[in-house]
Protein backbone atom coordinates (compact mmCIF):
# COMPACT_ATOMS: atom_id res chain seq x y z
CA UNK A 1 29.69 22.55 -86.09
CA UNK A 2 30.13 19.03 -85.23
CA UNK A 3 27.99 16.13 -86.85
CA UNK A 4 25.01 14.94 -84.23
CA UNK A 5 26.39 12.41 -81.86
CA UNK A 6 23.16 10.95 -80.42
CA UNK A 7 24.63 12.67 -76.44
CA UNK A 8 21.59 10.84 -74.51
CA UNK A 9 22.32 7.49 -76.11
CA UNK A 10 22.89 4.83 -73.39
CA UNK A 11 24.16 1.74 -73.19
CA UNK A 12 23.96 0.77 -69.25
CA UNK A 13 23.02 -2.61 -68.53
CA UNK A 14 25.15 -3.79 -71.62
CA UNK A 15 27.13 -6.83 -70.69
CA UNK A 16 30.79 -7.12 -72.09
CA UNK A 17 30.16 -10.32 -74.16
CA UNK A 18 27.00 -11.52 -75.78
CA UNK A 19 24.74 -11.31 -79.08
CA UNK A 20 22.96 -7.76 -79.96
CA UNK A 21 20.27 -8.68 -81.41
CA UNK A 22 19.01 -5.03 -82.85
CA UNK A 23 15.14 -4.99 -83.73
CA UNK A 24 15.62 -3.14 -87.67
CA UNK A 25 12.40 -1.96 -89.17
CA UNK A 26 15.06 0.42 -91.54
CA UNK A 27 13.34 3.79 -90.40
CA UNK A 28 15.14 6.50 -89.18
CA UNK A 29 15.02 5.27 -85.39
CA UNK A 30 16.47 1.65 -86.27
CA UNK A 31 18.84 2.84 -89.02
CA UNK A 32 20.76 5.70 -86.48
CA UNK A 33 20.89 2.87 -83.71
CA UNK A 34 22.53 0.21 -85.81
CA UNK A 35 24.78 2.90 -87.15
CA UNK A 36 25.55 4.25 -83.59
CA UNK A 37 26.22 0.70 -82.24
CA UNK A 38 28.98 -0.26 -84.57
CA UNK A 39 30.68 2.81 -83.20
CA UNK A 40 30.81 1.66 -79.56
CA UNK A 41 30.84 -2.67 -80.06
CA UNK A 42 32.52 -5.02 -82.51
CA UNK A 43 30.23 -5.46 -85.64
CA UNK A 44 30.25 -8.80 -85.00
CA UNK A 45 28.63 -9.12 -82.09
CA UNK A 46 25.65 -6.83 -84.17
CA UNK A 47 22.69 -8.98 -85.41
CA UNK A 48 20.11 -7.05 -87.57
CA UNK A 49 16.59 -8.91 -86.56
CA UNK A 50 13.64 -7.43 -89.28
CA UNK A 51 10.18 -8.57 -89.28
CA UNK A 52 8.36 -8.78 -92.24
CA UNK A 53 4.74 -8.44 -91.18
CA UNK A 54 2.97 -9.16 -95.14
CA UNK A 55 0.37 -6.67 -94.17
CA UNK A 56 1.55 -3.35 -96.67
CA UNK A 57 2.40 -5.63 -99.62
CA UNK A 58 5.10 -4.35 -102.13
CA UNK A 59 6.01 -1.89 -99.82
CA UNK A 60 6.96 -4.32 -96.57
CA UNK A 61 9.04 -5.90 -99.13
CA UNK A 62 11.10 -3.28 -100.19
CA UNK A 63 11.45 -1.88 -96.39
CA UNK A 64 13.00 -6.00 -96.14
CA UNK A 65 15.12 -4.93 -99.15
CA UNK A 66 16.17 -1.94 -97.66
CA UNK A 67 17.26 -3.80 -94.24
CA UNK A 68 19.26 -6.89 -95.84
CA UNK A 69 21.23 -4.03 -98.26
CA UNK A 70 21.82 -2.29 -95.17
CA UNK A 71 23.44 -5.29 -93.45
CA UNK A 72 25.60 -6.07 -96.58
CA UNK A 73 26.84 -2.91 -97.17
CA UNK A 74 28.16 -2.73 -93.45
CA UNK A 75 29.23 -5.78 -92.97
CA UNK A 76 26.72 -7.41 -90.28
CA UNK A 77 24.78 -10.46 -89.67
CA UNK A 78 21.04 -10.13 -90.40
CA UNK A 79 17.76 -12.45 -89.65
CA UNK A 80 14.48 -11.52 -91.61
CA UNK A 81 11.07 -13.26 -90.48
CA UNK A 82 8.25 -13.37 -92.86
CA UNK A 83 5.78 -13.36 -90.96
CA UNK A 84 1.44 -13.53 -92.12
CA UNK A 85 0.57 -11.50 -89.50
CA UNK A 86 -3.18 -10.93 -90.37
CA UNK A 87 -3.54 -14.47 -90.82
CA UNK A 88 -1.86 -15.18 -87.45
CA UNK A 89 -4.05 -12.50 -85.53
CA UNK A 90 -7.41 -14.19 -86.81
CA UNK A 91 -6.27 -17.64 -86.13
CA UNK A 92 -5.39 -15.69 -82.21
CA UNK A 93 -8.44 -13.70 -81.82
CA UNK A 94 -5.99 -10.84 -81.34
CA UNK A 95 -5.55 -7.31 -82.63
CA UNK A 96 -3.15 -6.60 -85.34
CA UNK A 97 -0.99 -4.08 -83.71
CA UNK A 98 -0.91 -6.92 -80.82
CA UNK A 99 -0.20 -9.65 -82.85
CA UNK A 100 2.54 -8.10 -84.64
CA UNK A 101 4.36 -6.89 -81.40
CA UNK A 102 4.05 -10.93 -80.50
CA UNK A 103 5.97 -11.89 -83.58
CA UNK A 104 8.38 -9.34 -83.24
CA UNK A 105 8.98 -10.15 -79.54
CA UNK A 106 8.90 -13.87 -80.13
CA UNK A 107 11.87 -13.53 -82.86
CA UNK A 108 14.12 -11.02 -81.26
CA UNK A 109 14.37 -13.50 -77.88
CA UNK A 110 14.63 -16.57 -80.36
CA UNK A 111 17.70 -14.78 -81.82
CA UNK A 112 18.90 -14.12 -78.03
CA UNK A 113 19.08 -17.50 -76.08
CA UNK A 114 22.24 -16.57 -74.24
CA UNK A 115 22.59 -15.19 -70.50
CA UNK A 116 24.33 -12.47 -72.13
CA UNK A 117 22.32 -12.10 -75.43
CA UNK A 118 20.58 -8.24 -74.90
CA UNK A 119 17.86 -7.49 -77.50
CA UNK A 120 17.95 -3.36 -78.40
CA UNK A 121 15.31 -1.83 -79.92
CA UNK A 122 15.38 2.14 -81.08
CA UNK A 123 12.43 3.48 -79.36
CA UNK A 124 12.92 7.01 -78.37
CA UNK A 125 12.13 9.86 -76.21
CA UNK A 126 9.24 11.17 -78.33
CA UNK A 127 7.67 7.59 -78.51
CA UNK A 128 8.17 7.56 -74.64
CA UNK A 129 6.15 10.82 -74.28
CA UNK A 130 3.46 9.43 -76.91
CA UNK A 131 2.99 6.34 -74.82
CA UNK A 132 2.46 8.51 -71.55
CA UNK A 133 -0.20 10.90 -73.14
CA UNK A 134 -1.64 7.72 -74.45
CA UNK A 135 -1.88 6.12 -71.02
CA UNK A 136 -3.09 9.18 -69.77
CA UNK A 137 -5.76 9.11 -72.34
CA UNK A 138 -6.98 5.73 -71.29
CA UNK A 139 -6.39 6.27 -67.58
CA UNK A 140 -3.90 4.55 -66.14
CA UNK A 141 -2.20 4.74 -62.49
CA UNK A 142 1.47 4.98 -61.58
CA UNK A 143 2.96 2.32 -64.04
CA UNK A 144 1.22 3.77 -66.96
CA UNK A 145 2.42 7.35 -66.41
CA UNK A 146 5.93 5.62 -65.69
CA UNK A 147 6.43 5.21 -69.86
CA UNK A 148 8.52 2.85 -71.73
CA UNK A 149 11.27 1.09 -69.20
CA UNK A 150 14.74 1.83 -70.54
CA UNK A 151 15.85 -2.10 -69.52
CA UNK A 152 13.18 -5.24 -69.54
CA UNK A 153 14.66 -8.44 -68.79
CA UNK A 154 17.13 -8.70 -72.37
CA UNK A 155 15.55 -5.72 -73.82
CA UNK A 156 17.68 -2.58 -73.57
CA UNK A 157 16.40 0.71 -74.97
CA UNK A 158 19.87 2.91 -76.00
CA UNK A 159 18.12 5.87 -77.74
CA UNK A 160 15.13 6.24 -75.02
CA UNK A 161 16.70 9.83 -73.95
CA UNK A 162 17.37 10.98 -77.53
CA UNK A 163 14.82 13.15 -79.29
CA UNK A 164 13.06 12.05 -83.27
CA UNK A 165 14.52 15.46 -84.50
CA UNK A 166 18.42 14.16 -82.97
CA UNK A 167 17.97 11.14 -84.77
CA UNK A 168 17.07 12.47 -88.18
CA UNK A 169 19.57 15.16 -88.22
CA UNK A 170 21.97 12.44 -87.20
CA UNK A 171 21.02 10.11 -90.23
CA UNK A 172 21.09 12.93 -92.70
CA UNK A 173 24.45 14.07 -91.01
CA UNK A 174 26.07 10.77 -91.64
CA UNK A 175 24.25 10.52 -95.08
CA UNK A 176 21.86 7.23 -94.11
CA UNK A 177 19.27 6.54 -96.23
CA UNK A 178 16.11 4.74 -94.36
CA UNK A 179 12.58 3.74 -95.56
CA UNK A 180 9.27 5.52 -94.09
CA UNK A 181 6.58 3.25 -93.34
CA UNK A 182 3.52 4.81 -94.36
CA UNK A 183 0.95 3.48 -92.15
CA UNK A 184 3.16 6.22 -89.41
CA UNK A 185 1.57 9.01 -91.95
CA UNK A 186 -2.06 7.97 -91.08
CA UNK A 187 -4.29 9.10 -88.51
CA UNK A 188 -6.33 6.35 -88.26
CA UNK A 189 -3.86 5.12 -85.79
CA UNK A 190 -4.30 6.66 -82.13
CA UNK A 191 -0.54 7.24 -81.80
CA UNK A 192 -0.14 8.94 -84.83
CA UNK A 193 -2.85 11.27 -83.91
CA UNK A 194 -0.99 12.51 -81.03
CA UNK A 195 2.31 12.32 -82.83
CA UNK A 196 1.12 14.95 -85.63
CA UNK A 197 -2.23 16.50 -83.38
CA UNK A 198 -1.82 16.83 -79.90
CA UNK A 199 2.26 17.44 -79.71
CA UNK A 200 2.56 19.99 -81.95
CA UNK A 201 0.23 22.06 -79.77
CA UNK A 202 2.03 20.64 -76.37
CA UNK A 203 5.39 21.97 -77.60
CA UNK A 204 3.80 24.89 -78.67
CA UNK A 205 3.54 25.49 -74.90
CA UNK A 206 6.72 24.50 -73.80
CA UNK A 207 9.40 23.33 -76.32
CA UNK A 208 10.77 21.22 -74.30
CA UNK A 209 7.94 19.77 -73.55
CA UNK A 210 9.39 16.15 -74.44
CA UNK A 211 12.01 15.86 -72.61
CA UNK A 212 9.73 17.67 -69.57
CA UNK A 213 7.35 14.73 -69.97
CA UNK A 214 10.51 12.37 -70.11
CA UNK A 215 11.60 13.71 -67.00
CA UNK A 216 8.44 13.36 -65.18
CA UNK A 217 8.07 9.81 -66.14
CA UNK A 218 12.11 8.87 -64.99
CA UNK A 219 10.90 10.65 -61.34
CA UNK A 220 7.42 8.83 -61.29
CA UNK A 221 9.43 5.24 -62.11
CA UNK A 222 11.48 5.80 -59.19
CA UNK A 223 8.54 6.37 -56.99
CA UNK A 224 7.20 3.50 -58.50
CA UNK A 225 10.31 1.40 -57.37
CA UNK A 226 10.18 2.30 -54.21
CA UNK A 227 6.54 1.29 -53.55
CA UNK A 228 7.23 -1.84 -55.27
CA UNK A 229 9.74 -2.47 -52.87
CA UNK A 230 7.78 -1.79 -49.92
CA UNK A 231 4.77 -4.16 -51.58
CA UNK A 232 7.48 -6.98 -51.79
CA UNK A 233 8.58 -6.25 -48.46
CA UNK A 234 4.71 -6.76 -47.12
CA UNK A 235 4.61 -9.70 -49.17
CA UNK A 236 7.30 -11.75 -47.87
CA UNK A 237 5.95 -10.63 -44.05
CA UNK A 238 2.36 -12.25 -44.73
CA UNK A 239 3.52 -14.90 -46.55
CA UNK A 240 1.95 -18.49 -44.63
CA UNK A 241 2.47 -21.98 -45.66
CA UNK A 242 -1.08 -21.98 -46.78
CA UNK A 243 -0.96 -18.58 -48.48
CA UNK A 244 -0.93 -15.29 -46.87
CA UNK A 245 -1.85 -13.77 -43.81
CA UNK A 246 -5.22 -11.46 -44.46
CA UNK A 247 -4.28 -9.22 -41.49
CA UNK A 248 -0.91 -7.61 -42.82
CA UNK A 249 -2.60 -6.64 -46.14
CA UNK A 250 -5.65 -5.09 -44.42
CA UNK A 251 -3.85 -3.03 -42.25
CA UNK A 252 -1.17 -1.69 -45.10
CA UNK A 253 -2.24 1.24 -47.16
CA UNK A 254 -4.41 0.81 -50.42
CA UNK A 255 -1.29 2.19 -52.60
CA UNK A 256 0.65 -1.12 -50.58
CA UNK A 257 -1.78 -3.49 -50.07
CA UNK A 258 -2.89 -3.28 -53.97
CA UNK A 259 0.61 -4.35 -55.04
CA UNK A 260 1.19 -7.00 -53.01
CA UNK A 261 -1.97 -8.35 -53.98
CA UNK A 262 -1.15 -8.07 -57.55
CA UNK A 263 2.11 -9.78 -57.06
CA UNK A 264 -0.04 -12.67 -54.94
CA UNK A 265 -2.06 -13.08 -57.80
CA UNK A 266 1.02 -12.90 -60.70
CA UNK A 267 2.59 -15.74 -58.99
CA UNK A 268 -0.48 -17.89 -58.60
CA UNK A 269 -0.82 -17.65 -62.47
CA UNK A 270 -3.59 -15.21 -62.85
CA UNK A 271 -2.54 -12.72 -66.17
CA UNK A 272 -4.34 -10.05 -67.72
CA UNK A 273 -5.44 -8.43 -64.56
CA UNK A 274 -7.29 -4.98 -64.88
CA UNK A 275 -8.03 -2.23 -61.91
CA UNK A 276 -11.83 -3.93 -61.75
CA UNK A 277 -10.27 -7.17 -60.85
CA UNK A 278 -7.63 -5.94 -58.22
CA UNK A 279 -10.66 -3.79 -56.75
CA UNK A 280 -12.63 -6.98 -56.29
CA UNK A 281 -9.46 -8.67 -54.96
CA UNK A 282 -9.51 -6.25 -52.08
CA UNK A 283 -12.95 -7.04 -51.37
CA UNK A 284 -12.55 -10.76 -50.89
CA UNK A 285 -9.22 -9.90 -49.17
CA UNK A 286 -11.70 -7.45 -46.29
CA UNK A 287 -14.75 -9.10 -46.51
CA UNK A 288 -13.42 -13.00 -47.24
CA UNK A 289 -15.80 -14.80 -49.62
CA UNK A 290 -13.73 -16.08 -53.17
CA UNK A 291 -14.01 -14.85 -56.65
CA UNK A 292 -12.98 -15.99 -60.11
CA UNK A 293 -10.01 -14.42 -61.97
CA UNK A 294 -8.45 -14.70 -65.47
CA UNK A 295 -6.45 -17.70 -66.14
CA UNK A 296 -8.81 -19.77 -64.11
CA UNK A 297 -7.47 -18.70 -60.57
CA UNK A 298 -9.38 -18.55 -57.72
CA UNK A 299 -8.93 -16.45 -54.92
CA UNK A 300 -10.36 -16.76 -51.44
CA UNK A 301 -10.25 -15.76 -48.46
CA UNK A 302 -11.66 -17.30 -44.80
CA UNK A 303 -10.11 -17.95 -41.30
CA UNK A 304 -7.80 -14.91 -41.76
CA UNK A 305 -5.95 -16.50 -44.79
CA UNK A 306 -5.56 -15.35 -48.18
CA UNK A 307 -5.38 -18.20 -50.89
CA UNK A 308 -5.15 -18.39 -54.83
CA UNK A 309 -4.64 -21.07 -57.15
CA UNK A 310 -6.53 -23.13 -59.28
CA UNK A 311 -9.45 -25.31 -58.05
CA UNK A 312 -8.80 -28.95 -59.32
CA UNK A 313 -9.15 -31.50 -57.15
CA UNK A 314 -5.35 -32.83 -56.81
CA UNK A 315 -4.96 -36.86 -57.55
CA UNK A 316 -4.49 -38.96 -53.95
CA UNK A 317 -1.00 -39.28 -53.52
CA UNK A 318 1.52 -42.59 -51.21
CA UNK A 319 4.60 -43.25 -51.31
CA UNK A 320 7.68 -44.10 -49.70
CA UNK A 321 10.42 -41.14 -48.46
CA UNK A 322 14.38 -41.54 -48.05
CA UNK A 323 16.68 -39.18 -46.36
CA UNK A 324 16.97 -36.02 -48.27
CA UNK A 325 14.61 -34.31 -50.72
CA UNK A 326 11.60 -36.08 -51.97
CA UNK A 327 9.73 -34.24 -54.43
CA UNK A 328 5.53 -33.70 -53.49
CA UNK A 329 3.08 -32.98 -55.71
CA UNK A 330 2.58 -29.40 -56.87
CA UNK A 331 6.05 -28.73 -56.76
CA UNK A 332 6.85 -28.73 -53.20
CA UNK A 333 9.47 -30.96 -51.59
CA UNK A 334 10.08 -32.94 -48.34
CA UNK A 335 13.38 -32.90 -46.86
CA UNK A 336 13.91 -35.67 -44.21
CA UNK A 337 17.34 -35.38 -42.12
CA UNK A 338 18.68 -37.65 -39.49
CA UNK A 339 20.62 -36.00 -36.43
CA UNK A 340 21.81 -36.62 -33.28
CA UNK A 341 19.88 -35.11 -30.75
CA UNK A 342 23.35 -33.33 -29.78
CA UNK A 343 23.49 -31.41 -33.28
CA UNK A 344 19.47 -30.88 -32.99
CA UNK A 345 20.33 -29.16 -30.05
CA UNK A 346 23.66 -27.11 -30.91
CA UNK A 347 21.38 -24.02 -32.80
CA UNK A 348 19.22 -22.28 -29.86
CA UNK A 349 17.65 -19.89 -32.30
CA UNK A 350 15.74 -22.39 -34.16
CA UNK A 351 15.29 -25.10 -31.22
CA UNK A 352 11.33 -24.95 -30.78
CA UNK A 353 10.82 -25.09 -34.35
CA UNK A 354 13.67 -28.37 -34.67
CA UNK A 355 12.11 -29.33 -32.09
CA UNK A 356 8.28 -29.20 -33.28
CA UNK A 357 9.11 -30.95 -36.04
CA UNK A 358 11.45 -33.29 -34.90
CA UNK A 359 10.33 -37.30 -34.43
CA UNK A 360 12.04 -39.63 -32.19
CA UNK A 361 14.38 -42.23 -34.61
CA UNK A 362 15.16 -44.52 -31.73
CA UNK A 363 11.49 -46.05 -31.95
CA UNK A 364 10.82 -46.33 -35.25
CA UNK A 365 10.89 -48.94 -37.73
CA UNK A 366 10.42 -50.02 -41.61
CA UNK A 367 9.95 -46.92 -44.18
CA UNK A 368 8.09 -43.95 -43.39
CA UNK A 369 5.32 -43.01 -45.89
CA UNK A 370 4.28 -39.59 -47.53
CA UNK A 371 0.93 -39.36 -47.92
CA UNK A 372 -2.44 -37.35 -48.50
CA UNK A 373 -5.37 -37.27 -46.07
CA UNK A 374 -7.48 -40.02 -45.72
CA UNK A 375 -11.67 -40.67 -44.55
CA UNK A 376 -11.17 -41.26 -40.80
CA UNK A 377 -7.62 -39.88 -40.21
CA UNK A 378 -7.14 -39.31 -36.89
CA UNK A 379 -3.81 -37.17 -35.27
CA UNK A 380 -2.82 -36.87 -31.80
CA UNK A 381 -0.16 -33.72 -31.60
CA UNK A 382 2.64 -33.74 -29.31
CA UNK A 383 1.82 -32.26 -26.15
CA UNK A 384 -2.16 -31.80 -26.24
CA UNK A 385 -2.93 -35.55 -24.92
CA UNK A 386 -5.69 -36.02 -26.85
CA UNK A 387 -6.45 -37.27 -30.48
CA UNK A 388 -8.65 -35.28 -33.00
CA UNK A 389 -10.11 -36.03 -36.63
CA UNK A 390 -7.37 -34.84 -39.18
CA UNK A 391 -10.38 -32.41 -40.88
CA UNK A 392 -10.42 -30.37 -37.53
CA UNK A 393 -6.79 -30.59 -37.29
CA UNK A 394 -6.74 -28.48 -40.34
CA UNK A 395 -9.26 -25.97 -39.45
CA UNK A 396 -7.30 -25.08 -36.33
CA UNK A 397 -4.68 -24.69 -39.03
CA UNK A 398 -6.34 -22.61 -41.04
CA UNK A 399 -5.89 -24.77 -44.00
CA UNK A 400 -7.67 -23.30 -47.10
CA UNK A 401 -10.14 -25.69 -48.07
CA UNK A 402 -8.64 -26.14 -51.52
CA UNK A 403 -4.92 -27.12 -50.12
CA UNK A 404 -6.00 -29.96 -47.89
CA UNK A 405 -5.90 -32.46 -49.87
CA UNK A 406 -2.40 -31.32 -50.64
CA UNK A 407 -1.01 -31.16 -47.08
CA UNK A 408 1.74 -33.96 -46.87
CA UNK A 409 1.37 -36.19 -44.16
CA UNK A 410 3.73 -38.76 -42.71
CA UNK A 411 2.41 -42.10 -42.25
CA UNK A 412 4.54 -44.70 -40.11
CA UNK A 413 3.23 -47.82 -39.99
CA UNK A 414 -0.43 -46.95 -40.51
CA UNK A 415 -0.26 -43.96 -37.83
CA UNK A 416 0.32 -40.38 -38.63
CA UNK A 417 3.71 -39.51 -36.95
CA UNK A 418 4.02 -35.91 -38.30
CA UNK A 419 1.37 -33.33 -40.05
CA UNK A 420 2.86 -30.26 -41.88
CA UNK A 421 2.08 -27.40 -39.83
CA UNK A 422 1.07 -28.86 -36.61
CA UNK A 423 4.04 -30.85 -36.70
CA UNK A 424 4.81 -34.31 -34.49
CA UNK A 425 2.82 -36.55 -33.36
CA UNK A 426 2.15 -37.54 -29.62
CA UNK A 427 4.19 -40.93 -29.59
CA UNK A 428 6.76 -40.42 -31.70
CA UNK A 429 8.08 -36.27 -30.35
CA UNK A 430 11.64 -36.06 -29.15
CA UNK A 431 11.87 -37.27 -25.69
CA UNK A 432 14.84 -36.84 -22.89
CA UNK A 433 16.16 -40.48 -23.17
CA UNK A 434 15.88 -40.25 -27.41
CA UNK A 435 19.67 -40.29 -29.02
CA UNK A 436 18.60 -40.01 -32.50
CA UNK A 437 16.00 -38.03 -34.53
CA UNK A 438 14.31 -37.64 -38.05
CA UNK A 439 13.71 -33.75 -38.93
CA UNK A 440 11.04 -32.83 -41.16
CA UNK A 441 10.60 -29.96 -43.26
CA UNK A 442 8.63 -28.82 -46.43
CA UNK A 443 9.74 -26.19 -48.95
């Protein structure tokens, strides 16, 4: 018969140059991948990474014995961390197992700096089907039930469609010794209770009931793609220069809407959202109103515009712009072009929108200003022929309350010639006699 070959190993997403910077506890999972690897990529491109957590004494030093002998004796590069991870999980306020994955995590991309560095790590099918039942256990929605992700960013997963009983009978095949970590033999540990309890019995009523609960999760993480998509898709559709557009998101289903929203919040620097937080997150998004979320974001919601950030006051800001980019508080920039009125004119599909926020060059002197709003700003905008206080210029807006102070103005010569959003002022719009204009954008 021929020896065990590891036939669901992968290595897709593997880029042709690059560190491999292989996470090595020297159990049975690590000790087959390393092995496997050196059959399909130089050695030298093969970094052994082992964490040394401190937390099973003589024992976590032998398993670090174990790992640099293994390196040695084939020839590749290894990095050990010694690592207090007790101590560094009190200091945290976290969890061991937490903590330790941390460390790990933090090393293994340390060791990977490069575009093409790729960390690999040997979890397997039967610790995808554990974390699945776990979920389950917990409750969870789509993600949860989706499993480990084969590819993360750097972190590939070669041996996620290969069975624990393939990889043993491939070490003992190829003769490789490995260590056992004890605290795996313990119940005490949720995992391990469903490793030794609750598959046994599962498999009892359907062998293959791994690779049946693999399969499930590979169908659900394409479903879970697609909806991503879509929630993207809504995303970029709502998307305002004050925030997004409430009305989109209401009328999207919940399965859409909830995504979107999630993604809203992710990229307003809110972490460590939970299902009770989203839930809430629709209710400001129906009802309007604000609420507080972790990392010190705040959402609300009013005039039919969705908003989330953080609620400092920003600092006053003035100063002087040039042609080109000119960088705005909160990371924002305003570009200022000069054109001819024949190129403003050249692209018809963008005209009105040129043209809104287009001011006439011809009449204007000395250096334009950038600047925050002011007590007793006043703006006339082109074509209304009248002039209105700059606070009600914003509420016809719909300027979150929060981002006004934010909203760059353009001051020439002591009179607002140009407001993001509602664009140029009265006396200084693109008339038919003007040769030469200033365009204005923000991004």
């Amino acid at each position: 018969m021929p020896e065990p070959s590891l036939a669901g190993a992968s290595l897709d997403g593997l880029p042709d140059s690059g560190r491999l910077v292989v996470g090595f506890s020297g159990g049975a999972d690590s000790t087959a991948l390393a092995h496997w690897l050196m059959g399909h990529v130089p050695r030298e491109r093969i970094v052994l990474a082992h964490v040394n957590h401190m937390l099973r004494g003589a024992e976590a030093d032998r398993d670090q014995a174990f790992a640099e002998g293994f390196a040695q004796r084939h020839g590749l590069a290894i990095e050990v961390l010694r690592a207090d991870v007790a101590g560094l999980a009190k200091a945290r306020g976290q969890g061991l197992e937490e903590c330790g994955r941390d460390v790990r995590y933090g090393f293994f991309h340390r060791l990977a700096p490069g575009e093409n560095d790729r960390i690999l790590t040997a979890h397997n099918a039967n610790d995808n089907t554990e974390t699945l039942l776990l979920n389950l256990c917990r409750g969870t929605g789509l993600e949860g039930l989706c499993g480990i992700p084969r590819r993360r960013g750097k972190i590939l997963r070669p041996l996620l469609g290969v069975e624990r009983e393939e990889i043993e009978a491939y070490c003992q095949a190829h003769g490789l010794d490995f260590v056992t970590d004890s605290s795996n033999l313990s119940d005490s540990f949720a995992r391990n209770r469903v490793r030794h309890g609750v598959l046994p019995v599962l498999r009892e009523l359907n062998p293959r009931f791994v690779q049946a609960a693999c399969h499930t999760a590979a169908l659900l993480a394409g479903d879970r793609d697609c909806l991503n998509a879509q929630a993207r898709s809504l995303l970029a559709g709502a998307r305002s220069p004050w925030g997004l557009e409430a009305a989109p998101l209401r009328a999207a289903p919940e399965a859409l809407s909830a995504r979107a929203l999630k993604l809203f919040l992710e990229e307003a620097g809110c972490g460590a959202l939970e299902w009770k937080h989203l839930q809430e997150a629709r209710g400001v998004l129906s009802q309007g109103g604000r609420m507080d979320l972790p990392g010190g974001i705040v959402l609300a919601c009013a005039q039919g515009v969705l908003w989330a950030g953080r609620p400092d006051l920003p600092e006053p800001f003035d100063f002087p712009v040039k042609l080109g980019e000119n960088p705005l508080p909160g990371g924002k920039i305003l570009v200022l072009e000069k054109k001819s009125r024949a190129e403003l004119e050249k692209s018809e599909k963008i005209q009105n929108l040129l043209f809104k926020n287009a001011l006439d060059c011809d009449i204007m002197t000395g250096t334009p200003r950038v600047r925050s709003r002011r007590s007793g700003d006043r703006f006339a905008p082109a074509g209304r022929g009248l002039s209105k206080p700059i606070k009600q210029i914003f509420q016809e807006l719909r300027v979150p309350a929060p981002l006004r102070s934010q909203v760059p103005l353009l001051d020439w010569n002591g009179e607002l010639a140009w407001v993001q959003g509602a664009g140029a002022g009265e006396r200084f719009r693109v008339r038919e006699e003007t040769r030469n204009v200033w365009t204005v954008a923000v991004r």
